[in-house]
Protein backbone atom coordinates (compact mmCIF):
# COMPACT_ATOMS: atom_id res chain seq x y z
CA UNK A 1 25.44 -3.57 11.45
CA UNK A 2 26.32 -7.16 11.87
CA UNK A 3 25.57 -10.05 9.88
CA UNK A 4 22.80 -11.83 11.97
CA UNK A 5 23.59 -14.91 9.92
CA UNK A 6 27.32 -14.40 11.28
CA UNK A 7 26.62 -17.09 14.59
CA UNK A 8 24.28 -19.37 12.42
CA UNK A 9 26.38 -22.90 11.95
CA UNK A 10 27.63 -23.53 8.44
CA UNK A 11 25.80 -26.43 8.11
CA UNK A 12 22.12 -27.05 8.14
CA UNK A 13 21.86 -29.68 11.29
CA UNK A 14 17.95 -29.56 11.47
CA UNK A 15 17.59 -33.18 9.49
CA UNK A 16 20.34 -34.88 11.23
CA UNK A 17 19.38 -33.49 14.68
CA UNK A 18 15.80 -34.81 14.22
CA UNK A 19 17.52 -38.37 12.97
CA UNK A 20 19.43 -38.71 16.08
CA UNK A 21 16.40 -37.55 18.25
CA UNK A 22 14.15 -40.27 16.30
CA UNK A 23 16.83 -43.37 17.37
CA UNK A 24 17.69 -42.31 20.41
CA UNK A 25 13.81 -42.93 21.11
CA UNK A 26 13.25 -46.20 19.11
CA UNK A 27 16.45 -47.23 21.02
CA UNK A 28 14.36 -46.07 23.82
CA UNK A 29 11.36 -48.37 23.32
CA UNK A 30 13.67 -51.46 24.37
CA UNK A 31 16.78 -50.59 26.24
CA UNK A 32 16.10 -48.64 29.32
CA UNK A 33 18.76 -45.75 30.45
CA UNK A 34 22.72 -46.72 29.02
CA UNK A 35 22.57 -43.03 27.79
CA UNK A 36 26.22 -43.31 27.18
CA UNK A 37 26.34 -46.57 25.11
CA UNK A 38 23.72 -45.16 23.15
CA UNK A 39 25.13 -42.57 22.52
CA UNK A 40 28.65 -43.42 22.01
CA UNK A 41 27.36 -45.65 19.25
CA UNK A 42 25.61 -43.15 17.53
CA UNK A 43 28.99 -41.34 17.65
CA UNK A 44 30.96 -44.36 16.17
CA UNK A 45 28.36 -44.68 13.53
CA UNK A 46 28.38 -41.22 12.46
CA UNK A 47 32.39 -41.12 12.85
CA UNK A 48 32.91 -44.67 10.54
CA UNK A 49 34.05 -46.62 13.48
CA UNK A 50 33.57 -50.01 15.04
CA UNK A 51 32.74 -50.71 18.57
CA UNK A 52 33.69 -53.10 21.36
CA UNK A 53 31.01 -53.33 24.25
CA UNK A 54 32.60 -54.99 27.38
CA UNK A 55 29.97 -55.80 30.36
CA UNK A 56 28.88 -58.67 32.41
CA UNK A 57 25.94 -60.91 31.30
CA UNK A 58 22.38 -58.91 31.30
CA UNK A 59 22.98 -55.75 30.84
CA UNK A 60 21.27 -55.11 27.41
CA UNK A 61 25.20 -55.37 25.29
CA UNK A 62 23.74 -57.37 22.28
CA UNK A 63 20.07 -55.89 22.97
CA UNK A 64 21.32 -52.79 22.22
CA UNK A 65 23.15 -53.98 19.27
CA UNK A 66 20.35 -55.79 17.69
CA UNK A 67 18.19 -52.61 17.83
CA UNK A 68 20.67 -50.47 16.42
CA UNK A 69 21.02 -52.83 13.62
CA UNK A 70 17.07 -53.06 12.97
CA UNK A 71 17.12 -48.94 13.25
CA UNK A 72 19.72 -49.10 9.96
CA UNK A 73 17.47 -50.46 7.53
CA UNK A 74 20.20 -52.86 5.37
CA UNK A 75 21.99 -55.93 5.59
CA UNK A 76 22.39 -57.70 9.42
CA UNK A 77 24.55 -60.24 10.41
CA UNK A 78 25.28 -61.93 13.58
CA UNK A 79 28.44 -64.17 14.34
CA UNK A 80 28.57 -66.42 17.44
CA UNK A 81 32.37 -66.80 18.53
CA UNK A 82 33.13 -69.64 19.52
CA UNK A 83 36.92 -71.94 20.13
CA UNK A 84 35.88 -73.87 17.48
CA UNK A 85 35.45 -71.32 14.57
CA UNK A 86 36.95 -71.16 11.65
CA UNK A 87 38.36 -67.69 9.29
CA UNK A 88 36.07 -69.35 6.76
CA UNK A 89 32.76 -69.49 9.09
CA UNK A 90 33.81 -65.98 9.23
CA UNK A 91 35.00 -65.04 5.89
CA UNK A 92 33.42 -67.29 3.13
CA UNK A 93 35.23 -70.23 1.36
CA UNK A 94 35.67 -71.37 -2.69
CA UNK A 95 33.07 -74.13 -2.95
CA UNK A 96 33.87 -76.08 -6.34
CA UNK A 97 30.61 -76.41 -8.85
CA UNK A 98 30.13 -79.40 -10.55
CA UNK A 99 27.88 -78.16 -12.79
CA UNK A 100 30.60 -74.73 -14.40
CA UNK A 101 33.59 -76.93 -13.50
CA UNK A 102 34.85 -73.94 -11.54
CA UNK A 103 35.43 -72.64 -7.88
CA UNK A 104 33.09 -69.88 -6.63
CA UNK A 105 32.92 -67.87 -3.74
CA UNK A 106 30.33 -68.24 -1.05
CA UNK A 107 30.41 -65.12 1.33
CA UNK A 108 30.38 -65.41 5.11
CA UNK A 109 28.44 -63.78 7.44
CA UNK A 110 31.06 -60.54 7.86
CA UNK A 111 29.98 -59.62 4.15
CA UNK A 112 26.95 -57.53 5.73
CA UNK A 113 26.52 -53.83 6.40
CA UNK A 114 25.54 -54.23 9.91
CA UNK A 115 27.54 -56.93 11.55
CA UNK A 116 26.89 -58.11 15.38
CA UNK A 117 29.84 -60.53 16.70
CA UNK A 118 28.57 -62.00 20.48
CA UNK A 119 31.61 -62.67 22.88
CA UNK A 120 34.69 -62.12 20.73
CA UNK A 121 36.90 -63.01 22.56
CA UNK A 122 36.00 -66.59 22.79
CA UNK A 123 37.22 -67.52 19.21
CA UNK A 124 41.40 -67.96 19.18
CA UNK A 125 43.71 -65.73 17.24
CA UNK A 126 43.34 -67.17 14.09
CA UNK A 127 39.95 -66.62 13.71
CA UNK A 128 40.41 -62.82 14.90
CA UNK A 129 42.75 -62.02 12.78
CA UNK A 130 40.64 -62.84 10.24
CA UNK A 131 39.10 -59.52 11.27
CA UNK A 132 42.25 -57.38 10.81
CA UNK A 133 41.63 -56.70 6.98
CA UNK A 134 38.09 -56.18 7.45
CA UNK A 135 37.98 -53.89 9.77
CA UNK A 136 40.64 -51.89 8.79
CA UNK A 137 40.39 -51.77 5.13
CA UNK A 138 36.60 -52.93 4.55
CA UNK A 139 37.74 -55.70 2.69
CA UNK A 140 38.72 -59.00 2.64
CA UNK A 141 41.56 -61.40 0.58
CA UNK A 142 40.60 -64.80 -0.08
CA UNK A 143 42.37 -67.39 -1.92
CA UNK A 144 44.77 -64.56 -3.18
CA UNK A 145 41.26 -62.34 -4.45
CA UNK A 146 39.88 -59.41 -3.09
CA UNK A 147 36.62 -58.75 -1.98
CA UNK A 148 35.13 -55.12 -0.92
CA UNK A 149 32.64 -55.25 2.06
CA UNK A 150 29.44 -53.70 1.54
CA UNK A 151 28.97 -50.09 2.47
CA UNK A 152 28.48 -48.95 5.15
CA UNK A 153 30.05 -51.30 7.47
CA UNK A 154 30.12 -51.09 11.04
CA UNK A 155 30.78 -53.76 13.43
CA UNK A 156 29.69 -54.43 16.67
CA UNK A 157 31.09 -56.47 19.21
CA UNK A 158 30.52 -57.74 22.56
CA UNK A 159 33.05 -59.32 25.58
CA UNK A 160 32.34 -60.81 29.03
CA UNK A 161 35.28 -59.43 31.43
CA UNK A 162 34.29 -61.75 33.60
CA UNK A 163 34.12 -65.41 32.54
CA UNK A 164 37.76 -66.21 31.39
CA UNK A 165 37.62 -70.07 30.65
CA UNK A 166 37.60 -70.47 27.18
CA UNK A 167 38.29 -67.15 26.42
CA UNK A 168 41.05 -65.84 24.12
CA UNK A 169 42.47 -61.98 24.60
CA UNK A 170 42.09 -60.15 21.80
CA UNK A 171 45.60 -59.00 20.27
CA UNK A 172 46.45 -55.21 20.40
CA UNK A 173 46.45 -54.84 17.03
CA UNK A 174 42.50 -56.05 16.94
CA UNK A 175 42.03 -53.89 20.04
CA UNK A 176 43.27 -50.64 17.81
CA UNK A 177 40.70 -51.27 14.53
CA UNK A 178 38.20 -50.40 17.60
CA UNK A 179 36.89 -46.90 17.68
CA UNK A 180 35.39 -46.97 20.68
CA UNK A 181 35.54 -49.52 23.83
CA UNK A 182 32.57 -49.15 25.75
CA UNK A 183 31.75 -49.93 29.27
CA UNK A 184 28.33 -50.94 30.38
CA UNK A 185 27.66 -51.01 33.81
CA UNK A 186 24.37 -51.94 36.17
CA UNK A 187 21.25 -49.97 35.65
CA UNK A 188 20.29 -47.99 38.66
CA UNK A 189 17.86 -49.23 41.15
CA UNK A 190 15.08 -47.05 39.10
CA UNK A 191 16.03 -47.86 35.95
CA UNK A 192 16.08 -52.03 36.83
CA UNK A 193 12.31 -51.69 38.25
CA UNK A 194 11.55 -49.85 35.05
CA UNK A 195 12.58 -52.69 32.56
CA UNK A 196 10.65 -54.87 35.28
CA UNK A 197 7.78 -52.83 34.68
CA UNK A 198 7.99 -52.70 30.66
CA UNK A 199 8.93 -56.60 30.44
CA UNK A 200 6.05 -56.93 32.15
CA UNK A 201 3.35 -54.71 30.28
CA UNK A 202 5.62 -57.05 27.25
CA UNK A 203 4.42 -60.31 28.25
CA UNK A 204 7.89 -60.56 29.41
CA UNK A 205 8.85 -59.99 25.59
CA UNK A 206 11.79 -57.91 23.93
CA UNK A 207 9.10 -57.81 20.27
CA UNK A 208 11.96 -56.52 18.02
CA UNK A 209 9.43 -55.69 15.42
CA UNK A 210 8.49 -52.52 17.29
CA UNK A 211 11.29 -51.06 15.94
CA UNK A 212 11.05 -48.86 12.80
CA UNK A 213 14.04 -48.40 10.40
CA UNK A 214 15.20 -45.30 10.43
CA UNK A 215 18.48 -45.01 8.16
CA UNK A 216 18.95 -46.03 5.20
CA UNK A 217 22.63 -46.26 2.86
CA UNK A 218 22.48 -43.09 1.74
CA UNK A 219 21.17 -41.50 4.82
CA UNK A 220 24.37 -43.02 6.85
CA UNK A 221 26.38 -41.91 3.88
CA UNK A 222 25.38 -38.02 3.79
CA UNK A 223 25.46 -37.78 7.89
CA UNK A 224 28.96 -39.35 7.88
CA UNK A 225 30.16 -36.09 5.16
CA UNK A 226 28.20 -34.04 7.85
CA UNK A 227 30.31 -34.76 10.56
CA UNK A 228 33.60 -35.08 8.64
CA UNK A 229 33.08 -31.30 7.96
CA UNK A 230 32.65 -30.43 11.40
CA UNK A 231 35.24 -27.40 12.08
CA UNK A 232 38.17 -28.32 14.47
CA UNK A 233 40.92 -25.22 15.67
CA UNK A 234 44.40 -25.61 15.29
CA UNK A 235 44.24 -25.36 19.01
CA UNK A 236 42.17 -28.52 19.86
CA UNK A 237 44.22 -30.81 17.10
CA UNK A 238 46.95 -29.57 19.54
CA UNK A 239 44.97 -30.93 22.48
CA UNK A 240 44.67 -33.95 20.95
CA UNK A 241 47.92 -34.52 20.10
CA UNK A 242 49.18 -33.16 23.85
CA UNK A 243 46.40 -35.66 25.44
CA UNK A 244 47.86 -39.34 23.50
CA UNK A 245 52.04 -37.99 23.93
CA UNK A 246 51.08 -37.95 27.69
CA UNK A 247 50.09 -41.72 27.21
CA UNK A 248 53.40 -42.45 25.80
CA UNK A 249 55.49 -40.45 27.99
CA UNK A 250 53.32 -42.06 31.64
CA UNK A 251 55.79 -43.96 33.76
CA UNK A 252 52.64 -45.81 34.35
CA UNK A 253 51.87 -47.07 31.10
CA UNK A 254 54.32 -49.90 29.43
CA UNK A 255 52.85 -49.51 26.10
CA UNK A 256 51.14 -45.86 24.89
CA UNK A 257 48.65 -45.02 21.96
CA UNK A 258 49.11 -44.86 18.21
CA UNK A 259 48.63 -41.79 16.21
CA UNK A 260 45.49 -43.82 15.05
CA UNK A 261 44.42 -42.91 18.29
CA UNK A 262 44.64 -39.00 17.55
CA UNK A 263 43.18 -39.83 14.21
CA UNK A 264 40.25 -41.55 16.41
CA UNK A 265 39.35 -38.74 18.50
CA UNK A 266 39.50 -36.06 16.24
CA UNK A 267 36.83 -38.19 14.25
CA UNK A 268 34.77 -39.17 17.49
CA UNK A 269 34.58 -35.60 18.50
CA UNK A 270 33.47 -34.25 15.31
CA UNK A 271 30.59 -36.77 15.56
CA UNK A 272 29.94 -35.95 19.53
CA UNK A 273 29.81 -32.04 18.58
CA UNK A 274 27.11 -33.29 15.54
CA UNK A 275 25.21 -34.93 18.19
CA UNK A 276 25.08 -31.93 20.47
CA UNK A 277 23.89 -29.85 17.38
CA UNK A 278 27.76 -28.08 16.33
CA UNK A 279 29.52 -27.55 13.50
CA UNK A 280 32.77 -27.22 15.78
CA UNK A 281 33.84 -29.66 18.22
CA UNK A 282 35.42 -27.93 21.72
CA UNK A 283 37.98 -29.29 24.64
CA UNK A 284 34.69 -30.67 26.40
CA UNK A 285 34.12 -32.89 23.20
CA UNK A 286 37.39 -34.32 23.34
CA UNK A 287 37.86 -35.08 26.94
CA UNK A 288 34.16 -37.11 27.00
CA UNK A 289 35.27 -39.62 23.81
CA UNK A 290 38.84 -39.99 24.67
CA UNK A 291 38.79 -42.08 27.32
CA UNK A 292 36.79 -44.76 25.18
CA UNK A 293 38.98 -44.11 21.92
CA UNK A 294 42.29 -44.63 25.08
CA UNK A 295 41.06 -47.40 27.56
CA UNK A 296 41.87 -50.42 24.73
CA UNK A 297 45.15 -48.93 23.47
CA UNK A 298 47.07 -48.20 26.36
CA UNK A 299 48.82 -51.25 28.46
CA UNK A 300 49.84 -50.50 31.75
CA UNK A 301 53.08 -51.63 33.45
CA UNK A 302 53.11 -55.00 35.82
CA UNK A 303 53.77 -52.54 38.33
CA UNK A 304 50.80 -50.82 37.92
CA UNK A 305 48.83 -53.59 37.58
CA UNK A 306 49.97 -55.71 40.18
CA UNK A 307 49.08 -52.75 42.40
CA UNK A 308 45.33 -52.93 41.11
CA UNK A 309 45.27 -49.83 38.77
CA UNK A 310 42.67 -49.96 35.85
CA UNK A 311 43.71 -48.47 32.32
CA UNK A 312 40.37 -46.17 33.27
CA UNK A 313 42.32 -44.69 35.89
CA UNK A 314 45.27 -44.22 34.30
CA UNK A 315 44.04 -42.61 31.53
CA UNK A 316 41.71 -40.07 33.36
CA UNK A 317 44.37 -38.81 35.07
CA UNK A 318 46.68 -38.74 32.04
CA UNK A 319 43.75 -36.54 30.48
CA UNK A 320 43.73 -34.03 33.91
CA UNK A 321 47.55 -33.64 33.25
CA UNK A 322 47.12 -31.95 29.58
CA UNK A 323 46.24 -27.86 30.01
CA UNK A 324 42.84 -27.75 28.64
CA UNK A 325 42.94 -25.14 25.75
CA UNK A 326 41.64 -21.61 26.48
């Protein structure tokens, strides 16, 4: 007789399946629909990643963001960018005390476990690559010294694709310290009258404070180890792999993904599959977070371009080409 405990996942999801069900609802409270950008965050968070969230004005970007932030119950930051800002408005700076005769070290706002940066791309290169270390390594060297961020640390970051003036594009190698690039688009027609309707019964107020906190350090901590020992088959690493070749071998595309991009959606699927309740991620996993882990790592030919093609398209069809695993 066979083990009835044989098809029973190897790791006990009930806790982290009722966490996930518990913020998608608080997210709920305050941001109507955006399904995917919720989410897709919750993926990035569970996976260790930062995330850059591109729409036009209005559509609930740093909303979102702010809630998430007040739904992780530790340190928040939020950094304005702006052409005028500085690596130490972003970093910290040695202030000298009179009173010890010696320099000390005031910490910026990116020393925070939650960090929210509005419109990134309007502060100029120096300033963003201020960010590299960070992001990257979760720490920081300042005046030859190095500082360790604060765990966890997850960044969030917003962009306006529309408004150019005064903007600054982000260089590729800030673009790849992104996990995920995220789309927002416009609510539906039912989903606009609905945050009509809640505004309303608001007094036409987004009250933050409704908002419970939910995760704590070593809650973020233990779900992380929960999706890094999701199971993934020889087969789908191969996938994977097959899936960002094809984005360096596309006539289309002048410039093609990194194998931190492999390393990206390996980790992005393990989290999707937690999210769905697995212990195993499958070629379904894969194929939803790869475009987002693709879509800021890929540049496309002038070509291409000049004849109107997004990187989106590009890269779904890239994604058709590879034989989905059997």
């Amino acid at each position: 007789m066979e083990n009835q405990d044989f098809f029973q996942p190897r790791i006990d999801f009930s806790i982290l399946a009722q966490a996930v069900v518990n913020i998608r609802a608080e997210i709920a409270k305050l941001v109507v629909g955006q399904q995917e950008m919720v989410d897709l965050l919750i993926t990035a968070l569970l996976a260790n990643g930062h995330v850059l969230i591109e729409g036009v004005p209005g559509v609930a970007k740093t909303l979102t963001a702010k809630v998430l932030s007040r739904i992780m119950n530790m340190s928040f930051s939020r950094i304005q960018f702006t052409p005028d800002l500085m690596p130490s408005d972003v970093l910290g700076t040695s202030v000298y005390n009179l009173k010890s005769g010696e320099f000390e070290f005031k910490a910026g706002p990116i020393f925070a476990n939650v960090v929210l940066i509005d419109e990134i791309n309007r502060a100029p290169a120096k300033t963003q690559s201020a960010l590299f270390e960070v992001m990257e390594e979760r720490q920081a060297t300042i005046d030859g010294k190095l500082y360790m961020m604060p765990q966890p640390f997850f960044v969030l970051a917003t962009q306006n694709p529309i408004d150019q003036e005064g903007t600054y594009q982000l260089p590729e190698a800030q673009l790849d310290r992104f996990l995920f690039k995220i789309i927002v688009g416009y609510p539906s027609h039912q989903e606009e009258l609905t945050i009509l309707k809640q505004l309303q019964s608001r007094h036409m107020q987004n009250d933050l404070s409704i908002i419970r906190p939910l995760l704590s350090k070593e809650q973020v901590a233990q779900y992380r180890q929960v999706s890094a020992s999701v199971l993934a088959e020889p087969t789908l690493l191969e996938y994977i792999v097959n899936i960002v070749e094809q984005s360096r071998n596309d006539p289309a595309i002048y410039l093609g993904a990194s194998p931190r991009a492999s390393i990206a959606i390996l980790n992005s699927a393990k989290a999707y599959a937690v999210l769905n309740g697995r212990d195993f991620i499958t070629p379904e996993d894969i194929r939803t977070v790869a475009p987002h882990v693709l879509r800021h790592r890929i540049m496309l030919t002038a070509e291409k371009e000049m004849e109107g093609f997004t990187a989106d398209q590009i890269v779904h069809q890239l994604i058709e080409r590879v034989q989905v695993p059997r």
